[in-house]
C-alpha atoms as a PDB file:
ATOM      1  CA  UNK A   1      -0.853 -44.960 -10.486  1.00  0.00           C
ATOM      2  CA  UNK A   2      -0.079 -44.220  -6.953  1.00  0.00           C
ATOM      3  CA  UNK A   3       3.152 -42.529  -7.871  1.00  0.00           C
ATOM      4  CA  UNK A   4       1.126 -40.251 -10.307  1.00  0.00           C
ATOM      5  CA  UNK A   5      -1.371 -39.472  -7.789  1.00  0.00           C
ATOM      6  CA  UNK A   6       1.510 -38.426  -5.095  1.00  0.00           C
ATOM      7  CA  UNK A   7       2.821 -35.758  -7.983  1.00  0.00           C
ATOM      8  CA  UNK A   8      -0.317 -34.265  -8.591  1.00  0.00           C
ATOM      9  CA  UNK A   9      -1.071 -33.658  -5.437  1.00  0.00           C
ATOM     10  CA  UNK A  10       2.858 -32.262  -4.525  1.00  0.00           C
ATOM     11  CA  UNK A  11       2.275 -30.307  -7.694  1.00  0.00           C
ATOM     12  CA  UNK A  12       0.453 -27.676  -5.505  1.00  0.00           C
ATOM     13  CA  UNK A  13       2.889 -26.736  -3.236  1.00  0.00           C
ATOM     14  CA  UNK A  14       5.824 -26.419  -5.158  1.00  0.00           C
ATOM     15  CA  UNK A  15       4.354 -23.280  -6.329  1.00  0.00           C
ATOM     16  CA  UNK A  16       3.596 -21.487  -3.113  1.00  0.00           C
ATOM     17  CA  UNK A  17       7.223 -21.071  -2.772  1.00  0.00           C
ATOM     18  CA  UNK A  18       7.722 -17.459  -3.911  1.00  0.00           C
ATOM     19  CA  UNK A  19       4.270 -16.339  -2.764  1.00  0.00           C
ATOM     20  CA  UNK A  20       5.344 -14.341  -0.123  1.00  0.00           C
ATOM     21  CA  UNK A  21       7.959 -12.065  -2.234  1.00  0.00           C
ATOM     22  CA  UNK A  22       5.185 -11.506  -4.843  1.00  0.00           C
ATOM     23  CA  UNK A  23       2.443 -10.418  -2.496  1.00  0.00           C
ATOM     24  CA  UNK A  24       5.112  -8.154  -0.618  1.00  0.00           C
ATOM     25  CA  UNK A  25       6.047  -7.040  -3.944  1.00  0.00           C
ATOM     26  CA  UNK A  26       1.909  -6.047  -4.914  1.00  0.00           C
ATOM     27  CA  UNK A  27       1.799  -4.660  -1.691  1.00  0.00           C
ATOM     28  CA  UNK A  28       4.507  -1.754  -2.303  1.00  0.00           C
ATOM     29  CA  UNK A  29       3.433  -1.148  -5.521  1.00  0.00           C
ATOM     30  CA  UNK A  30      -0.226  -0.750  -4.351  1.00  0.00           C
ATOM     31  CA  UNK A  31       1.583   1.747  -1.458  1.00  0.00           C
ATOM     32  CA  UNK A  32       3.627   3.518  -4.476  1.00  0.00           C
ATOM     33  CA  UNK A  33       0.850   4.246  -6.263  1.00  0.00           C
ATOM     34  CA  UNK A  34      -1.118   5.510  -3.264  1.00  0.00           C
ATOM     35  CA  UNK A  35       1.259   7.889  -2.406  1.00  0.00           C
ATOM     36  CA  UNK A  36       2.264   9.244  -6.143  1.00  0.00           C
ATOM     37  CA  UNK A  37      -1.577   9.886  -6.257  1.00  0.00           C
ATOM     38  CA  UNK A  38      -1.842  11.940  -2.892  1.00  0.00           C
ATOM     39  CA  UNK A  39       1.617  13.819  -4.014  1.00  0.00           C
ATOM     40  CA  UNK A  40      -0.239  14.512  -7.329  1.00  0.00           C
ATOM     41  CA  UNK A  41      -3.504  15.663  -5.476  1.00  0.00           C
ATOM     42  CA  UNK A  42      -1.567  17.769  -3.247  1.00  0.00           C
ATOM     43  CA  UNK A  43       0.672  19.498  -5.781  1.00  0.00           C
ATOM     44  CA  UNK A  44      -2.173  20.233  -8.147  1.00  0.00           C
ATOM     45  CA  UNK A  45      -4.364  23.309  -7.146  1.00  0.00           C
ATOM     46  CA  UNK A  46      -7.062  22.157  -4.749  1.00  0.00           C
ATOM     47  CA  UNK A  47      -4.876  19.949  -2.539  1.00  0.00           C
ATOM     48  CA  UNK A  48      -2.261  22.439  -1.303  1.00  0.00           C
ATOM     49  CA  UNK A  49      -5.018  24.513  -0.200  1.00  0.00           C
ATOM     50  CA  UNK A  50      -6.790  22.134   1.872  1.00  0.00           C
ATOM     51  CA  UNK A  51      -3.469  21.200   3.324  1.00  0.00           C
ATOM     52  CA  UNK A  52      -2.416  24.637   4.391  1.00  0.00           C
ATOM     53  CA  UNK A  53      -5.933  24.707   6.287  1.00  0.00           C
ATOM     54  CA  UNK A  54      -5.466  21.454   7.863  1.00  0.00           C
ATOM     55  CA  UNK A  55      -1.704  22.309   8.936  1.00  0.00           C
ATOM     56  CA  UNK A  56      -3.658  25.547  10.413  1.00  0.00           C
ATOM     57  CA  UNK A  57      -6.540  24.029  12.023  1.00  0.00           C
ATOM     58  CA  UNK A  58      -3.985  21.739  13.591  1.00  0.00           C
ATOM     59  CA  UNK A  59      -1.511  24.548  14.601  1.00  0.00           C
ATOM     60  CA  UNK A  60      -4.455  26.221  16.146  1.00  0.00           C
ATOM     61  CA  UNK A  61      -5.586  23.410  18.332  1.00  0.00           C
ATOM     62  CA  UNK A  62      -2.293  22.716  20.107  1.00  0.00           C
ATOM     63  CA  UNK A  63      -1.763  26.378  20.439  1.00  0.00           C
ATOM     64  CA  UNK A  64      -5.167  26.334  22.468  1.00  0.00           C
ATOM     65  CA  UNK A  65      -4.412  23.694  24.702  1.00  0.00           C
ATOM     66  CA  UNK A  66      -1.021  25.562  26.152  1.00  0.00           C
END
Protein backbone atom coordinates (compact mmCIF):
# COMPACT_ATOMS: atom_id res chain seq x y z
CA UNK A 1 0.00 0.00 0.00
CA UNK A 2 2.73 2.33 0.85
CA UNK A 3 4.47 1.71 -2.42
CA UNK A 4 1.13 2.64 -4.23
CA UNK A 5 0.70 5.66 -2.26
CA UNK A 6 4.50 6.89 -3.11
CA UNK A 7 3.41 6.52 -7.09
CA UNK A 8 0.45 8.42 -6.87
CA UNK A 9 1.78 11.03 -5.34
CA UNK A 10 5.23 11.03 -7.85
CA UNK A 11 2.59 10.73 -10.52
CA UNK A 12 2.27 14.59 -10.36
CA UNK A 13 5.47 15.66 -11.12
CA UNK A 14 6.50 13.59 -13.78
CA UNK A 15 4.29 15.66 -15.84
CA UNK A 16 5.53 19.13 -15.11
CA UNK A 17 8.50 18.22 -17.06
CA UNK A 18 7.78 19.88 -20.43
CA UNK A 19 5.71 22.69 -18.91
CA UNK A 20 7.98 25.25 -19.54
CA UNK A 21 8.43 24.57 -23.52
CA UNK A 22 4.60 24.48 -23.82
CA UNK A 23 3.83 27.71 -22.03
CA UNK A 24 6.83 29.38 -24.03
CA UNK A 25 5.35 27.81 -26.95
CA UNK A 26 1.44 29.53 -26.05
CA UNK A 27 3.22 32.48 -25.37
CA UNK A 28 4.62 33.09 -29.08
CA UNK A 29 1.71 32.01 -30.58
CA UNK A 30 -0.43 34.41 -28.43
CA UNK A 31 2.51 37.19 -29.66
CA UNK A 32 2.01 35.83 -33.44
CA UNK A 33 -1.33 36.35 -33.45
CA UNK A 34 -1.11 39.79 -31.86
CA UNK A 35 1.01 41.05 -34.30
CA UNK A 36 -0.70 39.37 -37.63
CA UNK A 37 -3.81 41.25 -36.20
CA UNK A 38 -2.13 44.80 -35.84
CA UNK A 39 -0.36 44.10 -39.47
CA UNK A 40 -3.95 43.33 -40.68
CA UNK A 41 -5.43 46.51 -38.92
CA UNK A 42 -2.76 48.57 -40.27
CA UNK A 43 -2.81 47.39 -43.88
CA UNK A 44 -6.57 47.60 -44.15
CA UNK A 45 -7.96 51.20 -44.71
CA UNK A 46 -8.42 52.88 -41.34
CA UNK A 47 -5.11 51.80 -39.78
CA UNK A 48 -2.58 53.27 -42.24
CA UNK A 49 -4.25 56.46 -41.76
CA UNK A 50 -4.06 56.72 -38.16
CA UNK A 51 -0.49 55.64 -38.45
CA UNK A 52 0.63 58.28 -40.87
CA UNK A 53 -0.91 60.83 -38.20
CA UNK A 54 0.79 59.31 -35.36
CA UNK A 55 4.27 59.09 -37.32
CA UNK A 56 3.34 63.01 -37.88
CA UNK A 57 2.29 64.03 -34.55
CA UNK A 58 5.49 62.37 -33.44
CA UNK A 59 7.73 63.98 -36.16
CA UNK A 60 6.25 67.22 -35.09
CA UNK A 61 7.04 67.00 -31.45
CA UNK A 62 10.77 66.30 -31.73
CA UNK A 63 11.00 68.85 -34.41
CA UNK A 64 9.64 71.36 -31.66
CA UNK A 65 11.91 70.55 -29.06
CA UNK A 66 15.24 71.41 -31.36
Amino acid sequence: MRAFITRLLTLGRHGEDGQATTEYALVLLGAALIALLVIGWATTGGGSGRIGQLFDSVIDSVVDKL
